[in-house]
C-alpha atoms as a PDB file:
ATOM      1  CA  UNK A   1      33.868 114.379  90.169  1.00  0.00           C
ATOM      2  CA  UNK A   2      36.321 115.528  93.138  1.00  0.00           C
ATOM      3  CA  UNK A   3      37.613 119.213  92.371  1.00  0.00           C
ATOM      4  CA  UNK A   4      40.498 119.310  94.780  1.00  0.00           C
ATOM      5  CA  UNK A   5      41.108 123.246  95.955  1.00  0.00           C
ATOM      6  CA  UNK A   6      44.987 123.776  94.865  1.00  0.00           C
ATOM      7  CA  UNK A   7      47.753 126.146  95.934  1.00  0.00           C
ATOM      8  CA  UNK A   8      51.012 126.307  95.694  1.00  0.00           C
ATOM      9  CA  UNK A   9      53.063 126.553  99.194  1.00  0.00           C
ATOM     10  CA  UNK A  10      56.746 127.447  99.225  1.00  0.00           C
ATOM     11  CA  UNK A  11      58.264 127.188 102.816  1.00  0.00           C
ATOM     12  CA  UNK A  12      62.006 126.736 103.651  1.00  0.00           C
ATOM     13  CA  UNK A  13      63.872 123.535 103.351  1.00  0.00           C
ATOM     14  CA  UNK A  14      66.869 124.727 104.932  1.00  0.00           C
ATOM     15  CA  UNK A  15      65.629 122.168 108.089  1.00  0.00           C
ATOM     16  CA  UNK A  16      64.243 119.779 106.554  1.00  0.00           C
ATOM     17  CA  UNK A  17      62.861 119.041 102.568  1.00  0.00           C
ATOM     18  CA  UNK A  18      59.932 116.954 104.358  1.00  0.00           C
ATOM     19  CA  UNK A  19      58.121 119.838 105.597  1.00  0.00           C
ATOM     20  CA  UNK A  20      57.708 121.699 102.013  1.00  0.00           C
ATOM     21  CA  UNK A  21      54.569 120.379 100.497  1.00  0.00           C
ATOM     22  CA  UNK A  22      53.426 121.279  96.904  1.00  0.00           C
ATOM     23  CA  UNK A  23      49.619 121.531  96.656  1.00  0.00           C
ATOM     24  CA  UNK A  24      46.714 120.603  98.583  1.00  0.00           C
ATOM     25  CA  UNK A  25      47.395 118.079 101.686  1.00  0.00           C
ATOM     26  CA  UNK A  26      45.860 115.262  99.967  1.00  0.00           C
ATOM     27  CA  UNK A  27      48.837 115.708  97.025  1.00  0.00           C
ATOM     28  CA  UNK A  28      51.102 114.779  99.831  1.00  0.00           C
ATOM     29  CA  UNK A  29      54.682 115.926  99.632  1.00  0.00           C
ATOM     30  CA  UNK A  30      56.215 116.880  95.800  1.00  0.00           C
ATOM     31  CA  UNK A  31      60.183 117.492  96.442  1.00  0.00           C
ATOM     32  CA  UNK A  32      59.942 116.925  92.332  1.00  0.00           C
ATOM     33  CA  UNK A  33      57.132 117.336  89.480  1.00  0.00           C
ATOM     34  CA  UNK A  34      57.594 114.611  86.898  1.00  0.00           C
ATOM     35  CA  UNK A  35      58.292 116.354  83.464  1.00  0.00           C
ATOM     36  CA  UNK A  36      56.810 115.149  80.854  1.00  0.00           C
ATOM     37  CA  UNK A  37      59.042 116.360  77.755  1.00  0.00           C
ATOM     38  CA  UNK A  38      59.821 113.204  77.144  1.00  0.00           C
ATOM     39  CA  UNK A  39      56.289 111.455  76.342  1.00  0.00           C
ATOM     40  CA  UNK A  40      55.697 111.498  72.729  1.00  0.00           C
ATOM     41  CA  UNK A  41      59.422 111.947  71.849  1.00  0.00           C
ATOM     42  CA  UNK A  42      61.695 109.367  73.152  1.00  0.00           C
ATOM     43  CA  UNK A  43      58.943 107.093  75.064  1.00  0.00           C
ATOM     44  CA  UNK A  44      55.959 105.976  72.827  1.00  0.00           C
ATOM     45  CA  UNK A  45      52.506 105.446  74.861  1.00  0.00           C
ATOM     46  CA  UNK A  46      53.480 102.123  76.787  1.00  0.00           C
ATOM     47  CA  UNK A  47      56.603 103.790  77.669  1.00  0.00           C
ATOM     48  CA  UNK A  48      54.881 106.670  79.244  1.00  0.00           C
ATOM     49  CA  UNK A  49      52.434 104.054  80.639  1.00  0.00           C
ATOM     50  CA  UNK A  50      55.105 103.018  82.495  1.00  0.00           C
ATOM     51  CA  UNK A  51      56.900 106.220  83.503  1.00  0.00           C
ATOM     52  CA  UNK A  52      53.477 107.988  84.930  1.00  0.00           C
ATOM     53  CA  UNK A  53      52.618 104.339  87.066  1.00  0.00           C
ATOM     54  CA  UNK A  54      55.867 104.285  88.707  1.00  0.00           C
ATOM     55  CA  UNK A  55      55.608 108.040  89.508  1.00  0.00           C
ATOM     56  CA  UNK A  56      52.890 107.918  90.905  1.00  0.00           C
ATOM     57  CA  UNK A  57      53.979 104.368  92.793  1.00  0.00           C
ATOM     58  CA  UNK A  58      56.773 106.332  94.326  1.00  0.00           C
ATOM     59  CA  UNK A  59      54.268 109.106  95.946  1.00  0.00           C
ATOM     60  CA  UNK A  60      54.876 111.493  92.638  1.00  0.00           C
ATOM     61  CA  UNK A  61      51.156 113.237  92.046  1.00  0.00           C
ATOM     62  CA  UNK A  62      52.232 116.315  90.206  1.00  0.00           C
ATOM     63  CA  UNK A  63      52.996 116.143  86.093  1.00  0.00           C
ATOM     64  CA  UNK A  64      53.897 118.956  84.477  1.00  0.00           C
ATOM     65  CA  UNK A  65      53.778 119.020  80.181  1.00  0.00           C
ATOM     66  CA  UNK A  66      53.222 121.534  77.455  1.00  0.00           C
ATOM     67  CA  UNK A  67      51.062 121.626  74.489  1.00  0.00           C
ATOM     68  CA  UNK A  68      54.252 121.361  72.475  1.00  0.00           C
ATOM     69  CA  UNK A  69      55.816 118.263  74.457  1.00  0.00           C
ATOM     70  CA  UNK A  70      56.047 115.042  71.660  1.00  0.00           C
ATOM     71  CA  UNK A  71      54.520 117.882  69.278  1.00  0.00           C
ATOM     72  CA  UNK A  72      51.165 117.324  71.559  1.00  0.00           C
ATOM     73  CA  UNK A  73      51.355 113.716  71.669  1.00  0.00           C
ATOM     74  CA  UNK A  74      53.142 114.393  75.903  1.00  0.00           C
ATOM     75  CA  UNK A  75      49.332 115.609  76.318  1.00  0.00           C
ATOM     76  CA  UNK A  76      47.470 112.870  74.401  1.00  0.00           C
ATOM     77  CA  UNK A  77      49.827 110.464  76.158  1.00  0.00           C
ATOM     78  CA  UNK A  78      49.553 111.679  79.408  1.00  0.00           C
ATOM     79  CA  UNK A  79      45.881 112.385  80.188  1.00  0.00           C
ATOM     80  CA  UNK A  80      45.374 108.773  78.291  1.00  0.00           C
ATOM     81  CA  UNK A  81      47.582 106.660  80.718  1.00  0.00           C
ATOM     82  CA  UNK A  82      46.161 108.710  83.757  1.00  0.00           C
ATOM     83  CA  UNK A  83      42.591 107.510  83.018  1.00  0.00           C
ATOM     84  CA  UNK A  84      40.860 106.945  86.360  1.00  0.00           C
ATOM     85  CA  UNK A  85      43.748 108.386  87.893  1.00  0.00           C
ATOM     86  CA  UNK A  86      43.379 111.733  86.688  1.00  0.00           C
ATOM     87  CA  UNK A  87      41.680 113.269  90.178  1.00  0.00           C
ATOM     88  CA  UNK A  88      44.238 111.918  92.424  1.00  0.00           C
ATOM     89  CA  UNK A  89      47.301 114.202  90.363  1.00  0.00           C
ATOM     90  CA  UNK A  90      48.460 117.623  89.500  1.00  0.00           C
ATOM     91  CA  UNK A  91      47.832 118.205  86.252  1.00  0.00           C
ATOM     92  CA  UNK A  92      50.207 121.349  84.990  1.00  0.00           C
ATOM     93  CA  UNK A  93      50.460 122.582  81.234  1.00  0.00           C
ATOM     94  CA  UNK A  94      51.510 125.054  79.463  1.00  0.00           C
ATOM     95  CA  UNK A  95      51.020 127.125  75.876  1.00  0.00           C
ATOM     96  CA  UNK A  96      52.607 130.358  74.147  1.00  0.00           C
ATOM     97  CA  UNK A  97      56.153 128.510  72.157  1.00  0.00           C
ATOM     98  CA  UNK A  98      54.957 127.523  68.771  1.00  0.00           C
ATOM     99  CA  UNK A  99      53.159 124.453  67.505  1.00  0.00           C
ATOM    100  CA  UNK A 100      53.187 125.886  63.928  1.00  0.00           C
ATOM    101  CA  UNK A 101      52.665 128.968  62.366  1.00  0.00           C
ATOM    102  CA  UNK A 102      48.977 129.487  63.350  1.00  0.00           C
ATOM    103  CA  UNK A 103      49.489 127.717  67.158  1.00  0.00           C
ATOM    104  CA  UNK A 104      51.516 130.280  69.052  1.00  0.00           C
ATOM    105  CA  UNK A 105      51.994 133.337  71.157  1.00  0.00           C
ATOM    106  CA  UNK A 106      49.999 134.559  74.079  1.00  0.00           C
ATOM    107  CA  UNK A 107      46.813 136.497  72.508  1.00  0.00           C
ATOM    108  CA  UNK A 108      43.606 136.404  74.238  1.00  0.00           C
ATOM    109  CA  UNK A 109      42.293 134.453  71.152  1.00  0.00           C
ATOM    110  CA  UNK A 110      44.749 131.730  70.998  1.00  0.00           C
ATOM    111  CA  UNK A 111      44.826 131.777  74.920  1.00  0.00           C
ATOM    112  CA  UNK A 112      41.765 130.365  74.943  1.00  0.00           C
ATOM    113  CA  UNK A 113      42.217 128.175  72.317  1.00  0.00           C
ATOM    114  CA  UNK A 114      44.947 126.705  73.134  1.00  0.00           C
ATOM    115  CA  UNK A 115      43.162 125.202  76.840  1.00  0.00           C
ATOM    116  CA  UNK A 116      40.136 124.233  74.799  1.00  0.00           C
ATOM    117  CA  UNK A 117      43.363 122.070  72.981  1.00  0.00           C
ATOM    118  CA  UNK A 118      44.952 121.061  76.175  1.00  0.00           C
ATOM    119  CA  UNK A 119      41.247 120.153  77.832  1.00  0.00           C
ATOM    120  CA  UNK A 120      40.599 117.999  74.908  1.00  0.00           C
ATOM    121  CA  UNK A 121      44.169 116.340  74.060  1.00  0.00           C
ATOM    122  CA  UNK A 122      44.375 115.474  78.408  1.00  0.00           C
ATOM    123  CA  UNK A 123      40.913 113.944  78.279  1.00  0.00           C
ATOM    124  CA  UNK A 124      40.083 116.421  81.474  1.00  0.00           C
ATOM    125  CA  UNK A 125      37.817 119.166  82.063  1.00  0.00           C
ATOM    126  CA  UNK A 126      40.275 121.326  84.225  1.00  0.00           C
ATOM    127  CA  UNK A 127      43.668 122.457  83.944  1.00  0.00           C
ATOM    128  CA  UNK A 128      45.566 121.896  87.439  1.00  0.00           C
ATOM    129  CA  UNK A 129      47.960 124.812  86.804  1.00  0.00           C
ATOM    130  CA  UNK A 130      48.294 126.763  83.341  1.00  0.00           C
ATOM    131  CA  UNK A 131      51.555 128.116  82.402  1.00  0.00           C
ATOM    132  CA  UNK A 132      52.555 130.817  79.630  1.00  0.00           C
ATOM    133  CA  UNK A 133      55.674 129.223  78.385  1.00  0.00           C
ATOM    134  CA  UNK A 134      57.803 132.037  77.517  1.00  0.00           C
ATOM    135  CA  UNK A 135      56.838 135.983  77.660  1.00  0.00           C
ATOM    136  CA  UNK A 136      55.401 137.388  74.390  1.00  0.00           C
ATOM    137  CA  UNK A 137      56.562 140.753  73.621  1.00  0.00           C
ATOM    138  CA  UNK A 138      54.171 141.499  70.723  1.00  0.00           C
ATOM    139  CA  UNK A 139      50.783 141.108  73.365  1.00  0.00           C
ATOM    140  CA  UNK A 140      50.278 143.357  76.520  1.00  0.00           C
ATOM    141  CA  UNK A 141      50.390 140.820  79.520  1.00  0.00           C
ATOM    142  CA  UNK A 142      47.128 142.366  81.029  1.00  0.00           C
ATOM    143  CA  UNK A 143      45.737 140.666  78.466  1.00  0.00           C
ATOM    144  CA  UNK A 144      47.118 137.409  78.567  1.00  0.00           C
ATOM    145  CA  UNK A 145      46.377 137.647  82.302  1.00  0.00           C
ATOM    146  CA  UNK A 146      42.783 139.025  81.209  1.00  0.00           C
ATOM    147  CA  UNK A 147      41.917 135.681  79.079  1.00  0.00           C
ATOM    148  CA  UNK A 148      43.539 133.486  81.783  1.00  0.00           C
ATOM    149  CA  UNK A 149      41.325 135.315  84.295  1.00  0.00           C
ATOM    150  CA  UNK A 150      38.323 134.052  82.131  1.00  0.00           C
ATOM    151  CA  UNK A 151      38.949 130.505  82.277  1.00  0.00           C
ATOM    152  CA  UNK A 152      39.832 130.423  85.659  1.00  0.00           C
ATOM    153  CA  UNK A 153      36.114 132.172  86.431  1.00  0.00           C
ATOM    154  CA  UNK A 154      34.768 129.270  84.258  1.00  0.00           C
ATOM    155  CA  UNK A 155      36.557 126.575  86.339  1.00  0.00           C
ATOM    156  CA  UNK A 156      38.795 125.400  83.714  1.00  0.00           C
ATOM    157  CA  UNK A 157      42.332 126.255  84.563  1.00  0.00           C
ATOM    158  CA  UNK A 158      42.514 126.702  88.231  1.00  0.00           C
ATOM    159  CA  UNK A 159      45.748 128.515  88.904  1.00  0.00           C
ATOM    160  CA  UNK A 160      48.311 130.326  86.535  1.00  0.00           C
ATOM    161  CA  UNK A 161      51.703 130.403  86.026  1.00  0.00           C
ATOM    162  CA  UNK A 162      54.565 131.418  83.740  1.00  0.00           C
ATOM    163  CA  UNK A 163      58.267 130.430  82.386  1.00  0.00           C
ATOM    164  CA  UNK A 164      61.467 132.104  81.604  1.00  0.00           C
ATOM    165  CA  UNK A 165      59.892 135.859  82.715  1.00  0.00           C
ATOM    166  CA  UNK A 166      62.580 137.911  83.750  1.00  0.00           C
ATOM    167  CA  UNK A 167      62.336 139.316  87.096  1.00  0.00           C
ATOM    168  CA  UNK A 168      60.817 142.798  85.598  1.00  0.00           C
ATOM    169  CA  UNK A 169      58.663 140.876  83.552  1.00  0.00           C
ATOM    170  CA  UNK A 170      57.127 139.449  87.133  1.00  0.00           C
ATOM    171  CA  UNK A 171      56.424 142.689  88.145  1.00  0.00           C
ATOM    172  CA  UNK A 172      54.826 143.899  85.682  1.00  0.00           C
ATOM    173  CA  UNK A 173      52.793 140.789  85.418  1.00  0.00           C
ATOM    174  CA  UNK A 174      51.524 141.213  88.881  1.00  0.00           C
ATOM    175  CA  UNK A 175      50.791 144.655  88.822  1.00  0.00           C
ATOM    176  CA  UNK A 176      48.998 144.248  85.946  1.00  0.00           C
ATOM    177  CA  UNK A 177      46.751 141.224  87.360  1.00  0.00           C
ATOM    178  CA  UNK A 178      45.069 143.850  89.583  1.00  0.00           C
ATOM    179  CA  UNK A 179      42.212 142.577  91.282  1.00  0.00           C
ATOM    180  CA  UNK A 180      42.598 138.947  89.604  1.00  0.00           C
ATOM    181  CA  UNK A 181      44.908 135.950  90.354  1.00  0.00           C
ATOM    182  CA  UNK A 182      48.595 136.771  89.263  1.00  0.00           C
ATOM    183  CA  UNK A 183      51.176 133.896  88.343  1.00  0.00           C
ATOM    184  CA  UNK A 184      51.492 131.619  91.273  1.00  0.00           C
ATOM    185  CA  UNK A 185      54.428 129.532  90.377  1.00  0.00           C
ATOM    186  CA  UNK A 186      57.668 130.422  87.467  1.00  0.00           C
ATOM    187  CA  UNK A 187      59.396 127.885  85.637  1.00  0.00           C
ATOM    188  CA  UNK A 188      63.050 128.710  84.746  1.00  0.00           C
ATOM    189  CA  UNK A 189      66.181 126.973  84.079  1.00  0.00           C
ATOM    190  CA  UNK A 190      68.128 126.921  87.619  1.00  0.00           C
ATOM    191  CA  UNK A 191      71.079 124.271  88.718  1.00  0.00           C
ATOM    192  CA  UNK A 192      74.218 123.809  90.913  1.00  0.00           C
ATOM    193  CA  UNK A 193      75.392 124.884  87.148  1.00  0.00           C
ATOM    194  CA  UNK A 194      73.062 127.387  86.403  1.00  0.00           C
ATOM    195  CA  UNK A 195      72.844 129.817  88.994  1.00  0.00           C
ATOM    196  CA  UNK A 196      71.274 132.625  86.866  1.00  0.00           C
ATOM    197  CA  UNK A 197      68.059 133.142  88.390  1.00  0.00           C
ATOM    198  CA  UNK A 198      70.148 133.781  92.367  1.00  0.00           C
ATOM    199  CA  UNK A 199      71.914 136.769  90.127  1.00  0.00           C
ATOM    200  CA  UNK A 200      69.298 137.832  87.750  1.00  0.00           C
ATOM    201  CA  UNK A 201      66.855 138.757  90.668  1.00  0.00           C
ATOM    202  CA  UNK A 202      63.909 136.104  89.656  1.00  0.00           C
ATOM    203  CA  UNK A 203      64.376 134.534  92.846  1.00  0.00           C
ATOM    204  CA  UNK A 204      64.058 137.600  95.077  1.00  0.00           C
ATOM    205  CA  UNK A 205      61.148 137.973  93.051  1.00  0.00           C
ATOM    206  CA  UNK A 206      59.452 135.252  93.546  1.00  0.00           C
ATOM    207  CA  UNK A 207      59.548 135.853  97.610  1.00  0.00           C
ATOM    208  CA  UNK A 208      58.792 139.227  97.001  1.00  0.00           C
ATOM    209  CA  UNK A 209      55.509 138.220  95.380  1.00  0.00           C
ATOM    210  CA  UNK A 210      54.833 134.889  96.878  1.00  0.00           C
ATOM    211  CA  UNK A 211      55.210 132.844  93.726  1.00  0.00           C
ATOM    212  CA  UNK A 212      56.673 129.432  93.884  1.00  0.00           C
ATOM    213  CA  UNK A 213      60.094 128.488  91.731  1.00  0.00           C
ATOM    214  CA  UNK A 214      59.805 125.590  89.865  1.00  0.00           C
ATOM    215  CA  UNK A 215      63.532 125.282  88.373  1.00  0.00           C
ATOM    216  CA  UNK A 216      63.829 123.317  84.965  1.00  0.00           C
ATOM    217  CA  UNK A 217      66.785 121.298  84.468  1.00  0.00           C
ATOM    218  CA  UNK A 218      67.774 120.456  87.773  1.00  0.00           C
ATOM    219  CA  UNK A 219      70.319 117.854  86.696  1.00  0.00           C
ATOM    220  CA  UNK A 220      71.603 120.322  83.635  1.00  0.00           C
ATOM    221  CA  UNK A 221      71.368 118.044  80.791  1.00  0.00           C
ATOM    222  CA  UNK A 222      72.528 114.883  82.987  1.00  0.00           C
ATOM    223  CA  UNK A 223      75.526 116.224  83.751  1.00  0.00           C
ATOM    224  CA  UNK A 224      74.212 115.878  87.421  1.00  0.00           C
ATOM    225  CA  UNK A 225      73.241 112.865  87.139  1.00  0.00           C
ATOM    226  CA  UNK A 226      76.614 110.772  88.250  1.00  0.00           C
ATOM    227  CA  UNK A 227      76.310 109.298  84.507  1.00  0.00           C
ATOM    228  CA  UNK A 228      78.440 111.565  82.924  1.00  0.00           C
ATOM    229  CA  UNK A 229      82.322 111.248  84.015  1.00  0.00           C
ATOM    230  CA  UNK A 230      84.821 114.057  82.725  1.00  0.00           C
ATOM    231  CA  UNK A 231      87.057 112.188  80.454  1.00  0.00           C
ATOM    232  CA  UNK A 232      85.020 109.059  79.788  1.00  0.00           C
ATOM    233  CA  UNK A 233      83.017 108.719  76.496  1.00  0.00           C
ATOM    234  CA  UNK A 234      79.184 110.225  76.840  1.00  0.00           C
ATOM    235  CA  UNK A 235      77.131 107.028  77.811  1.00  0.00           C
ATOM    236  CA  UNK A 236      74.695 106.106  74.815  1.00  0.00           C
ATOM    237  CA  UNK A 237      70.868 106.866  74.934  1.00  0.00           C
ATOM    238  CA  UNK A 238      71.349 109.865  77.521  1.00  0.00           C
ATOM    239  CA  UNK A 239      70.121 113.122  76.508  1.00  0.00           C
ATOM    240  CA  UNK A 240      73.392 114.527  75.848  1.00  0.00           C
ATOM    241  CA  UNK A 241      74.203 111.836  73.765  1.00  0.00           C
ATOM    242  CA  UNK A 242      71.400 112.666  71.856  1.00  0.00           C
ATOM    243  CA  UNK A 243      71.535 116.266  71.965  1.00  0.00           C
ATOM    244  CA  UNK A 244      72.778 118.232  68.541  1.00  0.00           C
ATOM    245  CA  UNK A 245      76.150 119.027  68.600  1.00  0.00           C
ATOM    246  CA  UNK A 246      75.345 122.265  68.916  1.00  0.00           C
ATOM    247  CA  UNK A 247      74.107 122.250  71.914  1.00  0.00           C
ATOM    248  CA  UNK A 248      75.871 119.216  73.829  1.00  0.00           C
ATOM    249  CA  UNK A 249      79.049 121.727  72.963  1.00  0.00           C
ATOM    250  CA  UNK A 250      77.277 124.371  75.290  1.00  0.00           C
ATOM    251  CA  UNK A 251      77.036 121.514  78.349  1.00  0.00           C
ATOM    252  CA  UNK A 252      80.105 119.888  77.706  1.00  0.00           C
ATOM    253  CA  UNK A 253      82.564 123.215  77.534  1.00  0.00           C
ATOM    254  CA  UNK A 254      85.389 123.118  79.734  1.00  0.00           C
ATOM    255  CA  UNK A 255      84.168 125.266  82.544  1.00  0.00           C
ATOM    256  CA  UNK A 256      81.501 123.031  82.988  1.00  0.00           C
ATOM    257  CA  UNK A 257      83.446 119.661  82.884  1.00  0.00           C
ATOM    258  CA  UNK A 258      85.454 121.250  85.150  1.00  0.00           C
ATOM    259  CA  UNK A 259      82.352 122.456  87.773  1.00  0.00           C
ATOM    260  CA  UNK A 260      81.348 118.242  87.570  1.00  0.00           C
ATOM    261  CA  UNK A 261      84.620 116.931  87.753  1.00  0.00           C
ATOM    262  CA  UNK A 262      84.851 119.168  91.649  1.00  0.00           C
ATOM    263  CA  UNK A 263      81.184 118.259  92.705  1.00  0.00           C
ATOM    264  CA  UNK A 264      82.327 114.394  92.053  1.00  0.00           C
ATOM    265  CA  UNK A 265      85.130 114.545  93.672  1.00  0.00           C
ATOM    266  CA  UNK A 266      82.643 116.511  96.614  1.00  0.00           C
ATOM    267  CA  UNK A 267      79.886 113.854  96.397  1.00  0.00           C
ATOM    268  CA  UNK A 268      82.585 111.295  96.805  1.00  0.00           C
ATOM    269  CA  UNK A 269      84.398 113.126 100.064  1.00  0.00           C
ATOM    270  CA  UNK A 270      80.866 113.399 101.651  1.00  0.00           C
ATOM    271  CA  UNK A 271      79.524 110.724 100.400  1.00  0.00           C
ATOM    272  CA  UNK A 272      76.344 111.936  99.132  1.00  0.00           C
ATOM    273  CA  UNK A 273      75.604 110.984  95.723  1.00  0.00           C
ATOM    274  CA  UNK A 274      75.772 113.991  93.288  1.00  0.00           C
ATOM    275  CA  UNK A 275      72.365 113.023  91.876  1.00  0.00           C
ATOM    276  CA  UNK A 276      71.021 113.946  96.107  1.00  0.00           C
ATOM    277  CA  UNK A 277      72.793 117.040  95.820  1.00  0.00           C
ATOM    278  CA  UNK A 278      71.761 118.769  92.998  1.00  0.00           C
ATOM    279  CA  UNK A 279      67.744 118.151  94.248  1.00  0.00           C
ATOM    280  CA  UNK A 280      68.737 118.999  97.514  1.00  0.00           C
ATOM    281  CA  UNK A 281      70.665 122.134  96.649  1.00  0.00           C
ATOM    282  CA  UNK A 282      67.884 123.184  94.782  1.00  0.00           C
ATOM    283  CA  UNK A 283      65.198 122.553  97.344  1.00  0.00           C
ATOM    284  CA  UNK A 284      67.348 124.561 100.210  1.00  0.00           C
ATOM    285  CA  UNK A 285      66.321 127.522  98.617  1.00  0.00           C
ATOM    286  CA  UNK A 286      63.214 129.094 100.280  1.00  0.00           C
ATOM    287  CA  UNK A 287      61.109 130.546  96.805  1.00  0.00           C
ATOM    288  CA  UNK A 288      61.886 126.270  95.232  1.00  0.00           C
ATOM    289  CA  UNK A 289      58.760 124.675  95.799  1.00  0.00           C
ATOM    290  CA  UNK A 290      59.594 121.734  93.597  1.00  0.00           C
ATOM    291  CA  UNK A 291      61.848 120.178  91.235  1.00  0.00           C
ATOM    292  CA  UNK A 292      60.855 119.741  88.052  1.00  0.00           C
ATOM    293  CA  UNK A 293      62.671 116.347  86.501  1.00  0.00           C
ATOM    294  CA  UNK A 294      61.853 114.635  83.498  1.00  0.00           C
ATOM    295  CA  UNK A 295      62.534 110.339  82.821  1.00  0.00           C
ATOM    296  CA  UNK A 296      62.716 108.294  80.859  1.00  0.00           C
ATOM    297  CA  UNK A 297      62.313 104.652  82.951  1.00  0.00           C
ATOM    298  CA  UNK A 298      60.823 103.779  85.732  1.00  0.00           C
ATOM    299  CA  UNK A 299      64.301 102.951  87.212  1.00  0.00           C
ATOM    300  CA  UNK A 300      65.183 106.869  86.932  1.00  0.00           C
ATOM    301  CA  UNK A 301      61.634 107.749  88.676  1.00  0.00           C
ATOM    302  CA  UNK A 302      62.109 105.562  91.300  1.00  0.00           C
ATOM    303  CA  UNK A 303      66.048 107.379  91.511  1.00  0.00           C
ATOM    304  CA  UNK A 304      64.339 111.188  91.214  1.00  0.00           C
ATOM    305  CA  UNK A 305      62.332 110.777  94.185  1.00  0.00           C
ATOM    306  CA  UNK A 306      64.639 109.235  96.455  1.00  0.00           C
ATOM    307  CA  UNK A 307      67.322 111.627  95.934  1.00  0.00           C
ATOM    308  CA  UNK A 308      66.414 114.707  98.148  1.00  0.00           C
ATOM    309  CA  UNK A 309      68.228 114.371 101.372  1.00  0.00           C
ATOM    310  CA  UNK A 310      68.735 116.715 104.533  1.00  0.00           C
ATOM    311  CA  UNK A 311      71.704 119.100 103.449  1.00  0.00           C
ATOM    312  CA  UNK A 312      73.124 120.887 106.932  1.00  0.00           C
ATOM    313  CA  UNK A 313      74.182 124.646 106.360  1.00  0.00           C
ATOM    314  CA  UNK A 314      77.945 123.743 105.847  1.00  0.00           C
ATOM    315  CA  UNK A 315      77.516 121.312 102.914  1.00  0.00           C
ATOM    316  CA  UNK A 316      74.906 124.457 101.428  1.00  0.00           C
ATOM    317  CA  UNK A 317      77.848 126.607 101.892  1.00  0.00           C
ATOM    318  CA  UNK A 318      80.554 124.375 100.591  1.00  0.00           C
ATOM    319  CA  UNK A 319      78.060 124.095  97.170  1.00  0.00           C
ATOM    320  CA  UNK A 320      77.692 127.519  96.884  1.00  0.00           C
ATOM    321  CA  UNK A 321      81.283 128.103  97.045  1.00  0.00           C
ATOM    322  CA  UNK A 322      81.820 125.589  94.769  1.00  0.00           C
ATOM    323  CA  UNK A 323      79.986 126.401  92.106  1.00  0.00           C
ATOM    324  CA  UNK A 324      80.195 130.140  92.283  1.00  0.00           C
ATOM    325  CA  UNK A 325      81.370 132.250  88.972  1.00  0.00           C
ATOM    326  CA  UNK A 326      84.999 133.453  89.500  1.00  0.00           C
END
């Protein structure tokens, strides 16, 4: 079985997004991961059949799920339909959010019990890159990092990574990995509407200490996604559609509708499409390695990954401006 060596690399894509590759040569190019949220939850297994075969048609080798994706049935799915496939992708997951009651946290115990989970559900003896989902305030992170250390010195999670850590929380992380491997990547929410982790210092640190950004919710909600026209009814199926109306109130407040409504009218004037721009924005930024973007047809797969274009410094600017807090 081919055990392909695998790194992260996060260069600049200020010049061009063609020269930022995400893993080991043989991955090729990954301007976006395929999320895989959606497997087990809106697409059933001949759905995600369907998804993962055009992804990896369009030169998409990197998936990225969670044990609690499709309450584990994004796993199941996923390391089904990949079959003979599995040791020509990326294979990232990622524990700690709860299952259920007994399934959650980052505790050496659960730690590894929760790969031996993820090893079995993705029909795979390795984990690509393994991901603590969210910070857990009730375990010391040396030794999370201890028990992550462990499997990685039994070959079955070959790098680690985290999501929504705090820039302090990086630091501590990494001093406390000493000798071993610290968190190579960090997953956090990040678009031309959410600019938090610019202003909250994650970014700097992920330069600082080499790791790569992987921003979640690239196209906030779909909002990015052209679909969604200030004024016009929500289309049906989309996720905001479908989204409680709890939380579609968050996406859909004015300041937001207002943000789309200008980057429209922008995407229009330069004719760029606004779906090009918000990968492209994102991948300008020297500590993005990748975009991570979840779909739910082949149609929007195909769409993902031929949306990053060549931004020049003035359109960069012109975004920033445009979507800066007042």
């Amino acid at each position: 079985m081919t055990r392909p060596a695998w790194r992260l690399h996060c260069r600049s894509l200020r010049r061009s997004h063609s020269k930022r590759p995400l893993g080991n040569s043989k991955y090729g190019h990954a301007n976006h991961l395929e999320r895989c949220n959606n497997f087990g939850r809106r697409l059933d297994e001949a759905a995600t059949d369907a998804v993962v075969g055009a992804a990896i048609d369009a030169g998409v080798t990197f998936f990225d799920t969670a044990d609690i994706y499709g309450d584990t049935k994004s796993e199941e799915y996923l390391g089904r339909v990949l079959g003979a496939r599995r040791d020509h992708v990326v294979v990232a997951t990622k524990f700690g959010m709860p299952i259920d009651e007994h399934r959650t946290g980052a505790a050496p115990d659960y730690v590894r019990r929760a790969c031996e989970d993820s090893l079995r559900r993705l029909a795979t003896d390795r984990i690509d890159l393994y991901q603590l989902h969210a910070p857990d305030p009730t375990v010391p992170i040396a030794d999370t990092l201890g028990a992550l250390h462990e499997l990685q010195a039994q070959g079955k999670v070959l790098e680690i990574g985290c999501s929504n850590f705090t820039a302090a929380q990086l630091d501590e992380a990494n001093a406390a990995a000493k000798e071993g491997s610290p968190f190579r990547s960090v997953q956090n929410q990040f678009s031309l509407l959410w600019r938090e982790p610019e202003a909250d210092g994650v970014l700097d640190a992920c330069e600082r200490l080499g790791a790569a950004f992987l921003p979640f919710y690239p196209l906030a909600n779909g909002l990015l996604t052209g679909k969604v026209r200030p004024g016009e009814p929500i289309p049906e199926g989309t996720r905001l559609a479908l989204m409680a109306p709890e939380r579609s109130a968050h996406w859909l407040s004015d300041v937001f509708t207002a943000r789309v409504r200008s980057l429209l009218e922008f995407a229009n004037d330069r004719g760029i499409p606004i779906l090009s721009l918000a990968f492209s924005w994102l991948l300008a930024h020297d500590s993005v390695a990748s975009v991570i973007a979840g779909a739910t047809s082949p149609e929007q797969v195909r769409a993902n990954a031929l949306a990053p274009v060549d931004l020049d410094e003035f359109v960069i600017d012109e975004l920033d401006e445009l979507t800066a807090d007042d």
